[in-house]
Protein backbone atom coordinates (compact mmCIF):
# COMPACT_ATOMS: atom_id res chain seq x y z
CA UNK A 1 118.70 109.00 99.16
CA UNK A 2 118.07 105.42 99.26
CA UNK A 3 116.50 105.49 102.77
CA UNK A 4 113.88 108.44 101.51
CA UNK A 5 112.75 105.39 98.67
CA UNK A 6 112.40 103.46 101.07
CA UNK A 7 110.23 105.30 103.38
CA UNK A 8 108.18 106.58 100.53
CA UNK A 9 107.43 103.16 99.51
CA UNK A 10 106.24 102.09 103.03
CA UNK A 11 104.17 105.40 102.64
CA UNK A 12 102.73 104.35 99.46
CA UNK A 13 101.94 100.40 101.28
CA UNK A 14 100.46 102.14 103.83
CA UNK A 15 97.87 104.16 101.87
CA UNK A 16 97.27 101.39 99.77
CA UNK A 17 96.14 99.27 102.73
CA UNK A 18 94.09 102.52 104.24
CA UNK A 19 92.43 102.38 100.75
CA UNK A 20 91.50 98.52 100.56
CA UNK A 21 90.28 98.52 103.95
CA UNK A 22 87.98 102.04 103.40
CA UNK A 23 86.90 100.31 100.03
CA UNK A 24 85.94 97.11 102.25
CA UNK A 25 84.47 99.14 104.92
CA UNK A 26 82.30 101.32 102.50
CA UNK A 27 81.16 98.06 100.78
CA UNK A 28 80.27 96.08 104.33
CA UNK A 29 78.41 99.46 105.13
CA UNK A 30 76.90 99.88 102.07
CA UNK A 31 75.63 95.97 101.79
CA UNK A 32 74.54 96.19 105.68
CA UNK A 33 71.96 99.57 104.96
CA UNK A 34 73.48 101.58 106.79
CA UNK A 35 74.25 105.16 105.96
CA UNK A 36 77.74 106.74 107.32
CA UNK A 37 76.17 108.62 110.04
CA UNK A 38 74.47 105.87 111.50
CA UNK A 39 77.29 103.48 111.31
CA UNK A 40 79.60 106.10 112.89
CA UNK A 41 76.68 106.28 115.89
CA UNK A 42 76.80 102.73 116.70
CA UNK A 43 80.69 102.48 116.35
CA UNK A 44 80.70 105.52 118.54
CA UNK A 45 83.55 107.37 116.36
CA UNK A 46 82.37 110.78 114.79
CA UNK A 47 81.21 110.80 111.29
CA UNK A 48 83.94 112.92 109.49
CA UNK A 49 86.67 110.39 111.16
CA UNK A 50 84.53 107.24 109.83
CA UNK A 51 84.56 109.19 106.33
CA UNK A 52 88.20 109.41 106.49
CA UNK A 53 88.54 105.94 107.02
CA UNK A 54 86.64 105.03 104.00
CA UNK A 55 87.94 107.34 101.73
CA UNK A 56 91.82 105.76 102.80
CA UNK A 57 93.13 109.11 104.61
CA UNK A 58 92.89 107.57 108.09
CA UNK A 59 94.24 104.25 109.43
CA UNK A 60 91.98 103.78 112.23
CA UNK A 61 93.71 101.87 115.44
CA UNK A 62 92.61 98.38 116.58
CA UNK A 63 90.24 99.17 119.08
CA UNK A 64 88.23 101.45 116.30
CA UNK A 65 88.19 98.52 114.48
CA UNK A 66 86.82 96.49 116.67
CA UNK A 67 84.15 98.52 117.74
CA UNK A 68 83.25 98.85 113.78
CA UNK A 69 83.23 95.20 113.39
CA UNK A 70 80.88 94.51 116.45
CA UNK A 71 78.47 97.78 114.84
CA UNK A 72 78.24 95.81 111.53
CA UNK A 73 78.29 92.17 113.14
CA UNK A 74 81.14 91.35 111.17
CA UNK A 75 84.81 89.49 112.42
CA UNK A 76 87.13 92.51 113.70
CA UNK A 77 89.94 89.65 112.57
CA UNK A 78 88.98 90.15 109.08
CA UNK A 79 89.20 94.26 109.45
CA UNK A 80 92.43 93.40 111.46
CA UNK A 81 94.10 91.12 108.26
CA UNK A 82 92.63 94.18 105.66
CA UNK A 83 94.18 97.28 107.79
CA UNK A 84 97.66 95.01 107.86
CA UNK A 85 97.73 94.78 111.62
CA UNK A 86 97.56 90.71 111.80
CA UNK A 87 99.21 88.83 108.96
CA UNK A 88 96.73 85.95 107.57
CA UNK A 89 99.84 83.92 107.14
CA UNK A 90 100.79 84.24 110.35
CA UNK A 91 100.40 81.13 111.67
CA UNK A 92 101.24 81.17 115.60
CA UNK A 93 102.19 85.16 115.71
CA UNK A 94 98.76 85.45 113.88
CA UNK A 95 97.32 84.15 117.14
CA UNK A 96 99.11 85.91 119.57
CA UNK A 97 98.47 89.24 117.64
CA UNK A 98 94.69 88.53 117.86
CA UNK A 99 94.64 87.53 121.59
CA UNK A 100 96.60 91.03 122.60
CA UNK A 101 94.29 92.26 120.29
CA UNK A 102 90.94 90.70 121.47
CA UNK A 103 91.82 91.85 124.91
CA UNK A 104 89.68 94.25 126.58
CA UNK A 105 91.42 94.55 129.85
CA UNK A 106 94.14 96.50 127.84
CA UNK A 107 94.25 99.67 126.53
CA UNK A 108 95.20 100.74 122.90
CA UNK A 109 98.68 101.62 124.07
CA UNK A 110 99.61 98.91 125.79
CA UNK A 111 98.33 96.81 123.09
CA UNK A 112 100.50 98.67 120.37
CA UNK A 113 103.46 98.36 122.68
CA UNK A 114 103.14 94.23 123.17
CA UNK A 115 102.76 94.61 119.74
CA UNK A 116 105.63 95.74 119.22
CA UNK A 117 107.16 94.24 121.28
CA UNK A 118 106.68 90.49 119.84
CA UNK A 119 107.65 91.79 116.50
CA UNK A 120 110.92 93.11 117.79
CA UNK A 121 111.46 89.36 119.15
CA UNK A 122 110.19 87.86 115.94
CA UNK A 123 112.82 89.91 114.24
CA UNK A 124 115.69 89.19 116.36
CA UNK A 125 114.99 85.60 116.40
CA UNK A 126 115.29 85.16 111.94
CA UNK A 127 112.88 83.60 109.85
CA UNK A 128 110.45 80.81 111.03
CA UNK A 129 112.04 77.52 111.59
CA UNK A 130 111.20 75.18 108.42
CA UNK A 131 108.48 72.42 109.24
CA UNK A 132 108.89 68.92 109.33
CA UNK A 133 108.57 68.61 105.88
CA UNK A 134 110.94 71.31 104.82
CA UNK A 135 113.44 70.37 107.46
CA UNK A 136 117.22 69.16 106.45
CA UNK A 137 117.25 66.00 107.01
CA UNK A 138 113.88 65.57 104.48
CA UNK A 139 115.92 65.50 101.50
CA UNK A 140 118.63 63.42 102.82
CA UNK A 141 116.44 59.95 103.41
CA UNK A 142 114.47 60.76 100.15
CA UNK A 143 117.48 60.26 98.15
CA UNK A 144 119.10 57.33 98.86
CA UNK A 145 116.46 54.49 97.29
CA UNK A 146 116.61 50.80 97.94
CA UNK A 147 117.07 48.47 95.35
CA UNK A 148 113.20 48.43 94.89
CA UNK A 149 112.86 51.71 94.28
CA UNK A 150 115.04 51.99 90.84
């Protein structure tokens, strides 16, 4: 039972990111001019799938994204953060996302499966490893004071 709550709330976090990025896409479109059909011409998807995106029933894969982005001349990174592909707090993983991403010599499956991949690895390894700041030892030196200091 617990496992079916789960999955329904992953559902629900899924078509709530299909939404915001259909919202965002309708509103780029919209401020750009361009009507549905003729952004789904120069993104070269048909025009019912583009409407699907919009309207939050389809989560379109990275490559559609991409080619959207380059149609409306805006950063396929940014469509990439809204659809929840690439984290914005991501830091290094962020990067490596959007270089298997931003790779044209690969194809959409391959891409899915490095993907994949380096999240499995992520996963295995536990949570990043604290900065310098946040390290251990941090704490440690900043409590002992010197006779100054009190």
């Amino acid at each position: 039972m617990a496992k079916g709550r789960v999955g329904e709330r992953v559902g629900e976090q899924v078509n709530k990111t299909a939404g915001a990025l259909g919202d965002y896409l309708k509103e780029q479109r919209l401020s750009s001019r361009l009507s549905l059909r003729q952004l789904a011409e120069q993104a070269g998807v048909s025009n019912p799938y583009l409407s699907q995106i919009e309207r939050g029933l389809r989560k379109p894969s990275a490559e559609v994204l991409q080619q959207i982005a380059k149609a409306m001349r805006i950063s396929a990174e940014s469509l990439y953060v809204r659809a929840g592909i690439v984290n914005p707090v991501d830091g290094v993983g962020g990067s490596v996302a959007l270089a298997v991403l931003g790779d044209t010599r690969l194809t959409e499956r391959q891409k899915q499966s490095l993907l994949d991949v380096y999240a499995s690895f992520l996963a295995l390894n536990g949570p990043e490893e604290p900065d310098a700041n946040d390290s251990p030892e941090a704490p440690e030196a900043s409590a002992t004071t010197t006779p100054q200091e009190k």
